[in-house]
N, C-alpha and C. Protein backbone atom coordinates (compact mmCIF):
# COMPACT_ATOMS: atom_id res chain seq x y z
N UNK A 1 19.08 -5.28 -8.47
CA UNK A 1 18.63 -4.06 -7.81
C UNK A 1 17.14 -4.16 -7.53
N UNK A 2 17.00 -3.76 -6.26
CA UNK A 2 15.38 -4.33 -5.95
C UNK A 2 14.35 -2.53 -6.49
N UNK A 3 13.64 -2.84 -6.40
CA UNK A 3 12.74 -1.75 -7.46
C UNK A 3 11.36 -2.13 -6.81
N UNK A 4 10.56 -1.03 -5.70
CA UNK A 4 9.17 -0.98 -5.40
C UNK A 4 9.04 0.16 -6.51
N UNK A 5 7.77 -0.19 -7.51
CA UNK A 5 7.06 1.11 -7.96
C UNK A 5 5.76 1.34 -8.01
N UNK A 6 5.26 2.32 -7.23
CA UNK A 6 4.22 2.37 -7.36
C UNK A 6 3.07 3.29 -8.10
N UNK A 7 1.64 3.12 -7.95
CA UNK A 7 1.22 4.10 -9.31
C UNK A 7 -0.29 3.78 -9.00
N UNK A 8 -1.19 4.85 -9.31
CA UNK A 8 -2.94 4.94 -9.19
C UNK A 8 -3.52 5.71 -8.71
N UNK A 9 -2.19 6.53 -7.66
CA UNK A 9 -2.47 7.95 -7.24
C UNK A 9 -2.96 9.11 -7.74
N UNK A 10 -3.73 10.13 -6.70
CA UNK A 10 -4.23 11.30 -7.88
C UNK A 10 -5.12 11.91 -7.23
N UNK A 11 -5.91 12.86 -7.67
CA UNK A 11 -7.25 13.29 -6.95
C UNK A 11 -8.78 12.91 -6.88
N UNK A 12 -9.15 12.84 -5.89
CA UNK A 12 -10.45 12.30 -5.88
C UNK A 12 -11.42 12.81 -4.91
N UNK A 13 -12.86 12.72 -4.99
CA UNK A 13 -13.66 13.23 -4.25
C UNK A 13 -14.10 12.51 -3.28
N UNK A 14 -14.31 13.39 -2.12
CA UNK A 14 -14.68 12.11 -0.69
C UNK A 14 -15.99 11.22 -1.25
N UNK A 15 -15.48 10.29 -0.67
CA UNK A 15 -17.08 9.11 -1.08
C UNK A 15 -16.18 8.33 -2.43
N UNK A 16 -15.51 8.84 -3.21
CA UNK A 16 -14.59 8.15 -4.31
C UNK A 16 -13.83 6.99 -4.26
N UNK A 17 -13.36 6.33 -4.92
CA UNK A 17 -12.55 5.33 -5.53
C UNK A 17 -11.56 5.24 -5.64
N UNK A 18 -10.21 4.83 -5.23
CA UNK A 18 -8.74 4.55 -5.84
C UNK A 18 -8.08 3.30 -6.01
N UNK A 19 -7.75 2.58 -6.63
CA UNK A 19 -6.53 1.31 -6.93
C UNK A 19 -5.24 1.82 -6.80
N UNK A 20 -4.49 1.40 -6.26
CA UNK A 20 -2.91 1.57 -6.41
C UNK A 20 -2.44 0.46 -6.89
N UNK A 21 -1.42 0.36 -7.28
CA UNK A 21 -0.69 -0.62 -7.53
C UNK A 21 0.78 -0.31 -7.09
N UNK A 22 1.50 -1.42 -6.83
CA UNK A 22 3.06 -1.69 -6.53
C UNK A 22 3.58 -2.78 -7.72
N UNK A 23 4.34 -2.52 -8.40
CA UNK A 23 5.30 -3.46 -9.08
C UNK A 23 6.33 -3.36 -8.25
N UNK A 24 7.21 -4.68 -8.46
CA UNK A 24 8.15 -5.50 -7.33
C UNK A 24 9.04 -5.96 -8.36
N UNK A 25 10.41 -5.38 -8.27
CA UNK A 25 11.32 -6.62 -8.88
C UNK A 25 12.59 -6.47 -8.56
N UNK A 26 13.53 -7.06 -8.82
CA UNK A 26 14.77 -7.66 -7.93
C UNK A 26 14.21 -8.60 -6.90
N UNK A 27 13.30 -8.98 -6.43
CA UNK A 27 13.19 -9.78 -5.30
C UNK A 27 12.50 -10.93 -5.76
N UNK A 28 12.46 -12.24 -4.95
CA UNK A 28 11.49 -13.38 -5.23
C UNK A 28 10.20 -12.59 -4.48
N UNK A 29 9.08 -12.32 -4.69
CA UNK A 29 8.05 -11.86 -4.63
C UNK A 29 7.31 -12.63 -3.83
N UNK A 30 7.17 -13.57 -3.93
CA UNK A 30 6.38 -14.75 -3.11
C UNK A 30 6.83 -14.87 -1.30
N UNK A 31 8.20 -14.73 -1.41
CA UNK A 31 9.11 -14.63 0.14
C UNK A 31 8.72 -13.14 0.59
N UNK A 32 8.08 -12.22 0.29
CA UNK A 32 7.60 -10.95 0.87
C UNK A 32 6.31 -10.84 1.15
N UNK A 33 6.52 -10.30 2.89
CA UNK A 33 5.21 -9.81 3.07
C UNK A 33 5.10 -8.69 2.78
N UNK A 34 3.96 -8.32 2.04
CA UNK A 34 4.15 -6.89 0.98
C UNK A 34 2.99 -5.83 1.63
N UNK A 35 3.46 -4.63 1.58
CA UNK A 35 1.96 -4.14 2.42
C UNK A 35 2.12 -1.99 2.09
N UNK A 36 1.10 -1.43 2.70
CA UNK A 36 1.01 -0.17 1.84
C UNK A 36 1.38 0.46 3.55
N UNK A 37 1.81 1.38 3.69
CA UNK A 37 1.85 2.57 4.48
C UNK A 37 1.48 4.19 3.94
N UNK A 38 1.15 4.94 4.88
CA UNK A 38 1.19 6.29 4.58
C UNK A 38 1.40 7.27 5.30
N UNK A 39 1.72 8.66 4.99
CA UNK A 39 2.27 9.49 5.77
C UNK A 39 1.46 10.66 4.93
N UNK A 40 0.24 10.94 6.20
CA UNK A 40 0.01 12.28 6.03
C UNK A 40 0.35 13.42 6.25
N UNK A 41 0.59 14.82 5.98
CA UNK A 41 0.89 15.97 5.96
C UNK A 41 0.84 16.04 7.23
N UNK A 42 1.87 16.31 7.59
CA UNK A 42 2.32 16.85 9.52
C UNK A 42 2.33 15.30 10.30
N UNK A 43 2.13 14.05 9.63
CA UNK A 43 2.16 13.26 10.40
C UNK A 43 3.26 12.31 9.98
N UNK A 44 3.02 11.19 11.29
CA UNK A 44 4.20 10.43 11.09
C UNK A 44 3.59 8.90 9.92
N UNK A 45 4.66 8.51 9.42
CA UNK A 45 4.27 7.29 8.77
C UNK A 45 3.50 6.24 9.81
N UNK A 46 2.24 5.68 9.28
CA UNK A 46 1.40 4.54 9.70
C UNK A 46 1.33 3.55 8.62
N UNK A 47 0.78 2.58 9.24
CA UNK A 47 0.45 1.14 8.68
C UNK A 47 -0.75 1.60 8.07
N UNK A 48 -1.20 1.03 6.56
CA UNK A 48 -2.35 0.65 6.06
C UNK A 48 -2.98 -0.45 6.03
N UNK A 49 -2.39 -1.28 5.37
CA UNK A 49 -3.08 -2.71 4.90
C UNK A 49 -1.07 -3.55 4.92
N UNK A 50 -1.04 -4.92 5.01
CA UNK A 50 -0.13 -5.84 5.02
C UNK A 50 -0.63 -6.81 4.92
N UNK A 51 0.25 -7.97 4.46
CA UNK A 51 0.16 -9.40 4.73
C UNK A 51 1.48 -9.73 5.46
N UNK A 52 0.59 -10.45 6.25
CA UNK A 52 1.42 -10.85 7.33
C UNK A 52 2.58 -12.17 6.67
N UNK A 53 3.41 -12.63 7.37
CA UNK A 53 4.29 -13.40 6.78
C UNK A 53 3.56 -14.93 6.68
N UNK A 54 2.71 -15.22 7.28
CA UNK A 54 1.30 -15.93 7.41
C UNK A 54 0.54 -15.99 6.11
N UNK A 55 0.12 -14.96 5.29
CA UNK A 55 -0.53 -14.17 4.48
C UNK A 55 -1.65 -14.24 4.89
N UNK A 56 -1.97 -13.84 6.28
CA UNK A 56 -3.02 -12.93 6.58
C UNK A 56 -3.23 -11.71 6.31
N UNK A 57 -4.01 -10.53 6.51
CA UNK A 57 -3.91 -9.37 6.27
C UNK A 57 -4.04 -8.82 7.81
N UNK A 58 -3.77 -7.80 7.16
CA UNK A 58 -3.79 -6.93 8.35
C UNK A 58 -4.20 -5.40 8.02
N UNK A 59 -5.16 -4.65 9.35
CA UNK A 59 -5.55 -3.11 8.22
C UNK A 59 -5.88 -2.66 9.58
N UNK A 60 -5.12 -0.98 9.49
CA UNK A 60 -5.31 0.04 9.97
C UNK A 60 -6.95 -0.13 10.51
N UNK A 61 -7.15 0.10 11.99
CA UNK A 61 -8.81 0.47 12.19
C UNK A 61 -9.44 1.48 11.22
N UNK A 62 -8.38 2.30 10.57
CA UNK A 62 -9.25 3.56 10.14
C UNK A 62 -9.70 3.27 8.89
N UNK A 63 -8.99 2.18 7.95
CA UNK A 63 -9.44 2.15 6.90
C UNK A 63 -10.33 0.64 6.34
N UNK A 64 -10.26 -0.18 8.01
CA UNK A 64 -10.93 -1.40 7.77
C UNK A 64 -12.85 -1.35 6.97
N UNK A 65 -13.05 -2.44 6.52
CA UNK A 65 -14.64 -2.44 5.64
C UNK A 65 -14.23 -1.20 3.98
N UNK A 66 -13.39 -0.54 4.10
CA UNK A 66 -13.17 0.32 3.25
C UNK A 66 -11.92 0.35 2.06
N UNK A 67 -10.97 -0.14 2.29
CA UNK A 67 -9.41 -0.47 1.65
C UNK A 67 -9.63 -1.97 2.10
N UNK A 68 -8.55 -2.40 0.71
CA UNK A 68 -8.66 -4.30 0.52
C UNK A 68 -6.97 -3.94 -0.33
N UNK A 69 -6.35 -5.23 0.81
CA UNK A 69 -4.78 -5.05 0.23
C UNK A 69 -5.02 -6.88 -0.82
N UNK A 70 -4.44 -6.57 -2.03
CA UNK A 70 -4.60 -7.80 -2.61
C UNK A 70 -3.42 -7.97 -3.02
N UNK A 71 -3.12 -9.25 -3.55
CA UNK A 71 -1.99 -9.54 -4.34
C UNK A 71 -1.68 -10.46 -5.43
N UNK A 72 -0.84 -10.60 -6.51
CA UNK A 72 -0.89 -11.07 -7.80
C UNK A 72 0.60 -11.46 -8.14
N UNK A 73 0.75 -12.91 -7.37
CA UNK A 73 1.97 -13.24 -7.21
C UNK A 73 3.00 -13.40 -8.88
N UNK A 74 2.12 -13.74 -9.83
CA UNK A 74 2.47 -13.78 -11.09
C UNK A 74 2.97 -12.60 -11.70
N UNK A 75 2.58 -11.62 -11.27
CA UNK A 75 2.54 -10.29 -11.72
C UNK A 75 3.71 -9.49 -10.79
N UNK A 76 4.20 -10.07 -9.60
CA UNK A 76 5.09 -9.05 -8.50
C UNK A 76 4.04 -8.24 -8.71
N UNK A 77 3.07 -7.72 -8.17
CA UNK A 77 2.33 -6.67 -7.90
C UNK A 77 1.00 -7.37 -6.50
N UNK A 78 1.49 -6.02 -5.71
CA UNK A 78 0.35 -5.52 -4.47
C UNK A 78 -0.26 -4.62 -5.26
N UNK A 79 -1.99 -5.04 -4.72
CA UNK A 79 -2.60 -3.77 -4.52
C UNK A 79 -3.57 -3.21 -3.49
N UNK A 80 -3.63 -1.73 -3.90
CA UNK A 80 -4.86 -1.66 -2.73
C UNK A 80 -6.12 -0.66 -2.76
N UNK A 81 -7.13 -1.29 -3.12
CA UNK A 81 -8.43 -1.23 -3.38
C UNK A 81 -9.13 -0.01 -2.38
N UNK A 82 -9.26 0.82 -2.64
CA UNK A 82 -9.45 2.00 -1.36
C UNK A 82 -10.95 2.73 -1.89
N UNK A 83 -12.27 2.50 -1.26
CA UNK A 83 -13.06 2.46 -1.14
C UNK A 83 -13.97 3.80 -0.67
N UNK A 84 -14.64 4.60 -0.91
CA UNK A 84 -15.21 5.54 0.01
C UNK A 84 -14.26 6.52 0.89
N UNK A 85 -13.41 7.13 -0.06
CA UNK A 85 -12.41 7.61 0.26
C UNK A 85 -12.82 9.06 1.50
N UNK A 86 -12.26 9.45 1.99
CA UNK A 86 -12.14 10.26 2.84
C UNK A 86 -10.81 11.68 3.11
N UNK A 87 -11.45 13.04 3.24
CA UNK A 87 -9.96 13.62 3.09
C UNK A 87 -9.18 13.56 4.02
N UNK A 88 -9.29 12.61 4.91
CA UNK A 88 -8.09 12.31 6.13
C UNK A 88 -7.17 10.32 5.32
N UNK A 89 -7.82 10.51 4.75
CA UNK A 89 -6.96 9.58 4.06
C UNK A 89 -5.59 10.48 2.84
N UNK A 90 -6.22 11.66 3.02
CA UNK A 90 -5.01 12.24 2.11
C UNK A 90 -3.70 11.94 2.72
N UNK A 91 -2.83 11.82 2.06
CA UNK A 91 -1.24 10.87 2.39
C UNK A 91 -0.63 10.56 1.04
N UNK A 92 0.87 10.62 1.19
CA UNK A 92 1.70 10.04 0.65
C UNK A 92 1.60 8.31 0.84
N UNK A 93 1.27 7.21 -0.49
CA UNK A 93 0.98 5.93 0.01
C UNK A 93 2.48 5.20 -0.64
N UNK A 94 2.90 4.55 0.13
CA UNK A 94 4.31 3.66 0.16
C UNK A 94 3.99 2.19 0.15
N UNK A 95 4.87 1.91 -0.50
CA UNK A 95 4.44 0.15 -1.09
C UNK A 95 5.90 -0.82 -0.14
N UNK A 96 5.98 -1.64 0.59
CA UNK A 96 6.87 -2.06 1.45
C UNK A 96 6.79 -3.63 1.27
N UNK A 97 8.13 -4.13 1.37
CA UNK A 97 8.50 -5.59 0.66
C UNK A 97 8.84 -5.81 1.93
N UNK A 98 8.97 -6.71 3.25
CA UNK A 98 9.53 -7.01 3.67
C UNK A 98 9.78 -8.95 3.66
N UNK A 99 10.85 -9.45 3.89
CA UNK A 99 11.45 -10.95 3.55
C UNK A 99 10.61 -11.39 4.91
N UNK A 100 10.27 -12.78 4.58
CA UNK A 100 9.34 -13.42 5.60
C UNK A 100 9.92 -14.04 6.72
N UNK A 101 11.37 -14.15 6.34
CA UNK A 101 12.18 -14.70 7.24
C UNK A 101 13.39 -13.69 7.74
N UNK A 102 14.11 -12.97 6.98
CA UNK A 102 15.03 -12.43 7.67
C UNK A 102 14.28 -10.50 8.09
N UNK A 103 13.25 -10.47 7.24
CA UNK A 103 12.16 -8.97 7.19
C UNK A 103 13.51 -8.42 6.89
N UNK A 104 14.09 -8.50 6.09
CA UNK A 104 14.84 -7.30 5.32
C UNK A 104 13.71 -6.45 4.67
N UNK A 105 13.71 -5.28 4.44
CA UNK A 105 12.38 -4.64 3.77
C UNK A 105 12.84 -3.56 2.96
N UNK A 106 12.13 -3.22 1.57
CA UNK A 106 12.28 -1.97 0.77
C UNK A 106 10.84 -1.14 0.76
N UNK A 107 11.21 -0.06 0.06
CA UNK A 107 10.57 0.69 0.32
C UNK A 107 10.67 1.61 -0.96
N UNK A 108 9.16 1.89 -1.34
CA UNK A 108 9.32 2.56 -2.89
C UNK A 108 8.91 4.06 -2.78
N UNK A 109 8.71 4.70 -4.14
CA UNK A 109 9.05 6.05 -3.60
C UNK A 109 7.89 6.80 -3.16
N UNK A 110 6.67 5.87 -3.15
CA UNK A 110 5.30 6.59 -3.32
C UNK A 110 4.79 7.13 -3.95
N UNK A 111 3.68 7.23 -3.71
CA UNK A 111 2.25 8.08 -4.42
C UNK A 111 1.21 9.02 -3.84
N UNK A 112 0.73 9.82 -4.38
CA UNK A 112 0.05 10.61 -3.39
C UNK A 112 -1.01 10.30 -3.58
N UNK A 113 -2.11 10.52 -2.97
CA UNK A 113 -3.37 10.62 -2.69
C UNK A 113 -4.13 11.87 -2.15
N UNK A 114 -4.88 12.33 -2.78
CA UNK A 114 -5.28 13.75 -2.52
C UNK A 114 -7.13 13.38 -2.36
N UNK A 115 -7.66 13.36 -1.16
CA UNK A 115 -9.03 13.54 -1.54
C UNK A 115 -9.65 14.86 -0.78
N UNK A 116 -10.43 15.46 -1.74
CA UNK A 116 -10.90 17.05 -1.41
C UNK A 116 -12.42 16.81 -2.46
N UNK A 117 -12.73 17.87 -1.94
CA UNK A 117 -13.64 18.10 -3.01
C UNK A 117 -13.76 19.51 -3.66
């Protein structure tokens, strides 16, 4: 049974700090390009940060110089380093496995992110 979980979410003040993390298991971890999405309040789900099946990255214009998607193949765990936070970054953040070859993809249950002051 494949299992995204994720966790680091919470409240924070604009200009602030967050880590997330994703744990990964049921899957070979290494064969996924693993990457974060989010869905803010009234909006539709967007791309954050990914690695490409390449393991390049890849990042939203809005959160580039600011969020860093990393990964810790030993560990099944993505993360993502979110920097100088902003309250338009408030969103539900989703952790996404997809296979490098066939992109079968999961999808975990999320985390929120709240920045206000």
């Amino acid at each position: 049974q494949v299992q995204l979980v994720e966790s680091g979410g919470g409240l924070v003040q604009p200009g602030g700090s967050l880590r997330l993390s994703c744990v990964a298991s049921g899957i070979i971890f290494s064969t996924y390009a693993m990457g974060w999405y989010r869905q803010g309040p009234g909006k539709q789900r967007e791309l954050v940060a990914t690695f490409t099946s390449y393991g390049n990255t890849n990042y939203a214009d809005s959160v580039k110089g600011r969020f860093t998607i990393s990964r810790d193949n030993a560990k099944n765990t993505v993360y993502l380093q979110m920097n100088r936070l902003k309250t338009e970054d408030t969103a539900v953040y989703s952790c996404n496995a997809a296979h490098i070859l066939s992109m079968q993809n999961y999808w975990g249950q999320g985390t929120q992110v709240t920045v206000s002051s």
